[in-house]
C-alpha atoms as a PDB file:
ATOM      1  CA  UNK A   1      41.490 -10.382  61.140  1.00  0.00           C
ATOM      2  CA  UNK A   2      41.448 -10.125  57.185  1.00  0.00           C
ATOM      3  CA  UNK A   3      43.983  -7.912  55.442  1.00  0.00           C
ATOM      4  CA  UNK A   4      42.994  -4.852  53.141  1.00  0.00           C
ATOM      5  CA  UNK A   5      42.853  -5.776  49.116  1.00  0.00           C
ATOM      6  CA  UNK A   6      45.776  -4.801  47.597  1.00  0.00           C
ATOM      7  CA  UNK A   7      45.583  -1.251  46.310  1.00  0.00           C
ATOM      8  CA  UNK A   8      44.521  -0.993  42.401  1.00  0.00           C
ATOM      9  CA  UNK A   9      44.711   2.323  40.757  1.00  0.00           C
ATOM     10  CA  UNK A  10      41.999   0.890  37.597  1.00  0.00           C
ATOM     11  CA  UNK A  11      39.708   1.658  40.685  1.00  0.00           C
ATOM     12  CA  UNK A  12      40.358   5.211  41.391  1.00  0.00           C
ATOM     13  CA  UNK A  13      37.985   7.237  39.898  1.00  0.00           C
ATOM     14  CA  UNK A  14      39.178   9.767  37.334  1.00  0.00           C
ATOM     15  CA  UNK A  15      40.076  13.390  37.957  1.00  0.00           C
ATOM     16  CA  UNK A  16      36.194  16.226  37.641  1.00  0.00           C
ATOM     17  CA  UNK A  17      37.042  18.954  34.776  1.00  0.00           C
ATOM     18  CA  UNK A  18      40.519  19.307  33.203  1.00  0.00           C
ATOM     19  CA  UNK A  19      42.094  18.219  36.725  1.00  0.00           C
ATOM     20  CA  UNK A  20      43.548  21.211  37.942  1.00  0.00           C
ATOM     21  CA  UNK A  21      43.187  22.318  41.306  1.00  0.00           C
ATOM     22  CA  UNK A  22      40.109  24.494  42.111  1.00  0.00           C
ATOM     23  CA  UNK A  23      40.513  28.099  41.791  1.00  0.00           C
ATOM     24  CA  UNK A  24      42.187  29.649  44.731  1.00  0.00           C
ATOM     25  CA  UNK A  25      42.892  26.277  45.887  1.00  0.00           C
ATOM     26  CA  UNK A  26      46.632  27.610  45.924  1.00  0.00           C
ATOM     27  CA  UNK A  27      48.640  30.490  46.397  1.00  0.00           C
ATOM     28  CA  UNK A  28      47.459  34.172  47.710  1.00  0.00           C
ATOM     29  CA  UNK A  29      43.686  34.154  48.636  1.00  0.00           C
ATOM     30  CA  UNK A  30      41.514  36.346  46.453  1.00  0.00           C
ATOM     31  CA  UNK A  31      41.083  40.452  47.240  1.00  0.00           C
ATOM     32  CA  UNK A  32      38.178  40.938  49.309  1.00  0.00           C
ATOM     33  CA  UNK A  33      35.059  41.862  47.356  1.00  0.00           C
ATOM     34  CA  UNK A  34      34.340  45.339  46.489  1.00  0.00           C
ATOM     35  CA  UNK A  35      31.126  47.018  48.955  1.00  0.00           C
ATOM     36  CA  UNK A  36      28.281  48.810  46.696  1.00  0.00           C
ATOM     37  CA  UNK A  37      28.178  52.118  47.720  1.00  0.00           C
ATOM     38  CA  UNK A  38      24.852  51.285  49.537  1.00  0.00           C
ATOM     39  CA  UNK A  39      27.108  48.744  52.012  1.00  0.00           C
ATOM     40  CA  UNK A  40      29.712  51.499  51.808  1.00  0.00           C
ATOM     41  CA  UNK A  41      27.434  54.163  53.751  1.00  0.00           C
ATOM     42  CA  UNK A  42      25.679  51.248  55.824  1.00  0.00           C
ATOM     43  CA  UNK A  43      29.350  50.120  57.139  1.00  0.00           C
ATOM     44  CA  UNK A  44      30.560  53.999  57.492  1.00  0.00           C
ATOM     45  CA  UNK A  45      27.591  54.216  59.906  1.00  0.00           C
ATOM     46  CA  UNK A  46      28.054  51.198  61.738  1.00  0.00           C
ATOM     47  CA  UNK A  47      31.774  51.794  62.748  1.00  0.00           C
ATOM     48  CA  UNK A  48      30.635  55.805  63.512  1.00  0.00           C
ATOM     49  CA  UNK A  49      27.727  54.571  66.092  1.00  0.00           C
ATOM     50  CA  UNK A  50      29.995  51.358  67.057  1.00  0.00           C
ATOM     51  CA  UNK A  51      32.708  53.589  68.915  1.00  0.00           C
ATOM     52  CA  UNK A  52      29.604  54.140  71.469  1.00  0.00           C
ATOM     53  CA  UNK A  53      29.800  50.664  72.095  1.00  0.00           C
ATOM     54  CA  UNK A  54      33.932  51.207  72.472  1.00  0.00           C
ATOM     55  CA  UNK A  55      37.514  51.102  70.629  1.00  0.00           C
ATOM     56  CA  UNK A  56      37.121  47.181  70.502  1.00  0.00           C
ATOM     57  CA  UNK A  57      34.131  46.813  68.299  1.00  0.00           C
ATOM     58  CA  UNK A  58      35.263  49.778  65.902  1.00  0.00           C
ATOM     59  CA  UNK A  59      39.058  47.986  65.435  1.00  0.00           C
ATOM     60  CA  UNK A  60      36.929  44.741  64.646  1.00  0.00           C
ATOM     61  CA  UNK A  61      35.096  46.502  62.333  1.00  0.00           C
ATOM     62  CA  UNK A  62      37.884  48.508  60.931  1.00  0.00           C
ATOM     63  CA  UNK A  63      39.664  45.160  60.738  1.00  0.00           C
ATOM     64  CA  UNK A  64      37.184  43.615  58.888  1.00  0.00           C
ATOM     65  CA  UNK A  65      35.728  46.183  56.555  1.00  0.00           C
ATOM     66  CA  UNK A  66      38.690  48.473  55.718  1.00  0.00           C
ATOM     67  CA  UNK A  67      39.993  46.649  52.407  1.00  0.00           C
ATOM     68  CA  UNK A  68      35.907  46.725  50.920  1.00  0.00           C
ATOM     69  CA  UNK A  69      36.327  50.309  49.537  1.00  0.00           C
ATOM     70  CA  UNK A  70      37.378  53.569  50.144  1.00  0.00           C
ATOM     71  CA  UNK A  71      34.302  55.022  51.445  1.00  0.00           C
ATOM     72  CA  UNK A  72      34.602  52.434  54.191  1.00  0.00           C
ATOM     73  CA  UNK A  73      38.239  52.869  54.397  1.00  0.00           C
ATOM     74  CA  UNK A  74      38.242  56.416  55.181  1.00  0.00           C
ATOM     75  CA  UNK A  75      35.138  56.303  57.641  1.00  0.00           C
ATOM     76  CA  UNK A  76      36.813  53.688  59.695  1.00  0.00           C
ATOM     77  CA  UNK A  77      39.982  54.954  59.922  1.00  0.00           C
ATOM     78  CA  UNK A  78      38.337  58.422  61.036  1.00  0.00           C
ATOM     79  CA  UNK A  79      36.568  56.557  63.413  1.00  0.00           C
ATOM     80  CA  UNK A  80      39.568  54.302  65.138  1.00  0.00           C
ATOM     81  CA  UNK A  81      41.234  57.042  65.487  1.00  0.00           C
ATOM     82  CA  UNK A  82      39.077  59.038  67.361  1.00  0.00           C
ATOM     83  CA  UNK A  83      37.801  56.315  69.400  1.00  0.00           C
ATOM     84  CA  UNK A  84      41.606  55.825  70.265  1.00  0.00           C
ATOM     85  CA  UNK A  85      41.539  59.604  71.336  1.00  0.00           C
ATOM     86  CA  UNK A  86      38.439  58.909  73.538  1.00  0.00           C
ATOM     87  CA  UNK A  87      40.304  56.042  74.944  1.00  0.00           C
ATOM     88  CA  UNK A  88      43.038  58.286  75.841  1.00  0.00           C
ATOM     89  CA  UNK A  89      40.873  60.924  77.342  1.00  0.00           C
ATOM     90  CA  UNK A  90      38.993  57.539  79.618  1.00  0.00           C
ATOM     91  CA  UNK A  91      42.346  57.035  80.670  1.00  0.00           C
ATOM     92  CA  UNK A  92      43.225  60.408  81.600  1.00  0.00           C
ATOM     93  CA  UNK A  93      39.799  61.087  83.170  1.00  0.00           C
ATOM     94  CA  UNK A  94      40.604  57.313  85.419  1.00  0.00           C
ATOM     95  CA  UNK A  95      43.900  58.966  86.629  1.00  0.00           C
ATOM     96  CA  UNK A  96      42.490  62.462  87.217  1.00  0.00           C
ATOM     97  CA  UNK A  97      39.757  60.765  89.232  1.00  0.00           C
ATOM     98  CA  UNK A  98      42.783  60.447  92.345  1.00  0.00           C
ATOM     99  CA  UNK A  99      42.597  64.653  91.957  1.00  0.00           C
ATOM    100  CA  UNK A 100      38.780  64.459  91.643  1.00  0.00           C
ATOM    101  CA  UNK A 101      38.239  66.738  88.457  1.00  0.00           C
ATOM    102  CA  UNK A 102      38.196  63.264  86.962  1.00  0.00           C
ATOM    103  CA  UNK A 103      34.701  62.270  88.368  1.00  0.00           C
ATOM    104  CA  UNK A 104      33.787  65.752  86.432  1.00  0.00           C
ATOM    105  CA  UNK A 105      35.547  65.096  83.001  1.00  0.00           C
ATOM    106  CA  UNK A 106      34.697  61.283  82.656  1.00  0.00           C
ATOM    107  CA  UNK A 107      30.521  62.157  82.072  1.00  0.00           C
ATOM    108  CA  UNK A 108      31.571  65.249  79.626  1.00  0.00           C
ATOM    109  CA  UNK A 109      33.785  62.679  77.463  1.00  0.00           C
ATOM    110  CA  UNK A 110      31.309  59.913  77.336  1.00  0.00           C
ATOM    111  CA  UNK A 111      28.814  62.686  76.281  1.00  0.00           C
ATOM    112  CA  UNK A 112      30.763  64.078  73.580  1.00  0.00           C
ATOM    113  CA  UNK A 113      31.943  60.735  72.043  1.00  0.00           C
ATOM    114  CA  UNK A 114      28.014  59.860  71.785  1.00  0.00           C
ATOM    115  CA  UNK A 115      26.736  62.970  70.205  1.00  0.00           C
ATOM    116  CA  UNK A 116      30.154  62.873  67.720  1.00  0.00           C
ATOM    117  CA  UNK A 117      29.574  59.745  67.108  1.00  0.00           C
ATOM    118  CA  UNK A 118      25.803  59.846  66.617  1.00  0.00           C
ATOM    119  CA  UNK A 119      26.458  63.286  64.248  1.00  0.00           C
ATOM    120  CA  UNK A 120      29.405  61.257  62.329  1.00  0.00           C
ATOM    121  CA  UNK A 121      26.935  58.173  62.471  1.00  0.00           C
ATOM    122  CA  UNK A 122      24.258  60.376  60.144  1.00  0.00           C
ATOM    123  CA  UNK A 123      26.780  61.997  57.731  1.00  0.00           C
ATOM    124  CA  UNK A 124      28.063  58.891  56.472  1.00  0.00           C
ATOM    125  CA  UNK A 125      24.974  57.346  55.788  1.00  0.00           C
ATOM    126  CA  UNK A 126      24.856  60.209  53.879  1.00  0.00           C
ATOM    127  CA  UNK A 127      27.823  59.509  51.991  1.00  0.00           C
ATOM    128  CA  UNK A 128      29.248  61.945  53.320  1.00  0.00           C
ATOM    129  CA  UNK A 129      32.783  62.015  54.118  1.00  0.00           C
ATOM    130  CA  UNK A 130      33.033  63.184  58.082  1.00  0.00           C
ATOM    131  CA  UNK A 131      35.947  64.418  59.667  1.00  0.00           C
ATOM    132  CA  UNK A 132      35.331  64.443  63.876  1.00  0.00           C
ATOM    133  CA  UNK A 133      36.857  68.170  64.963  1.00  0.00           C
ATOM    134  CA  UNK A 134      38.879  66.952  67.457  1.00  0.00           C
ATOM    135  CA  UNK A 135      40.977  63.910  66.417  1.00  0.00           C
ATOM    136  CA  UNK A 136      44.635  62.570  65.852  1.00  0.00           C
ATOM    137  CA  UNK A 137      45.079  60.894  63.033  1.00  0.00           C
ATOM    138  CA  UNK A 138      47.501  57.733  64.071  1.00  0.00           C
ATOM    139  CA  UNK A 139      46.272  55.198  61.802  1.00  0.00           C
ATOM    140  CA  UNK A 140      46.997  56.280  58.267  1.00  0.00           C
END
């Protein structure tokens, strides 16, 4: 077995650039980039026809998207909290089901969510800003 050479700092290479740490090597990471007001409308879409899909994809998106610009901001927080309403009314519908007038009001809420979503969907590719006419607003 053969021992290491004895360490010899003549052959370290010398520090790239002025040998500070990259940028953002350190400290807080870096606000998320702004959205163009294209990506904007395309993401205030998305998280409108994503709450067809369910709450979970709309909080990832929400989650994800909501720092980007206020366009997006807005739009996903209108559309978490409705999809938090429909969730709620799901619920509701599950427990009324024991009653039966669940088995009725289940199909009428999955209905509505798809054509408010569908209708909130088209406005903000619009640009425009949608408000559902039923909602709560919880998250602020």
């Amino acid at each position: 077995m053969t021992t290491p050479p004895p360490y010899d700092p003549s052959s370290v290479p010398p520090p790239q650039g002025d040998g500070q740490p990259p940028a953002g090597a350190y400290g807080p990471p870096a606000p998320p980039a702004q959205l163009s007001e294209p990506e904007q409308r395309t993401w205030g879409m998305l998280v409108h026809l994503a709450g067809i899909l369910g709450i979970i994809v709309t909080v990832i998106i929400w989650a994800i998207q909501k720092d980007k610009g206020a366009f997006i901001r807005d739009q996903a927080t209108e559309a978490l909290n409705f999809q938090i309403l429909v969730t709620i009314a799901y619920v509701a519908c599950w427990i009324l089901v024991f009653v039966a007038i669940g088995a009725f009001l289940y199909p009428l809420v999955w209905i509505a969510n798809v054509v408010f979503c569908v209708i909130a969907g088209m406005a903000a590719n619009k640009g425009q800003l949608y408000r559902y006419p039923i909602n709560w607003r919880l998250v602020k």
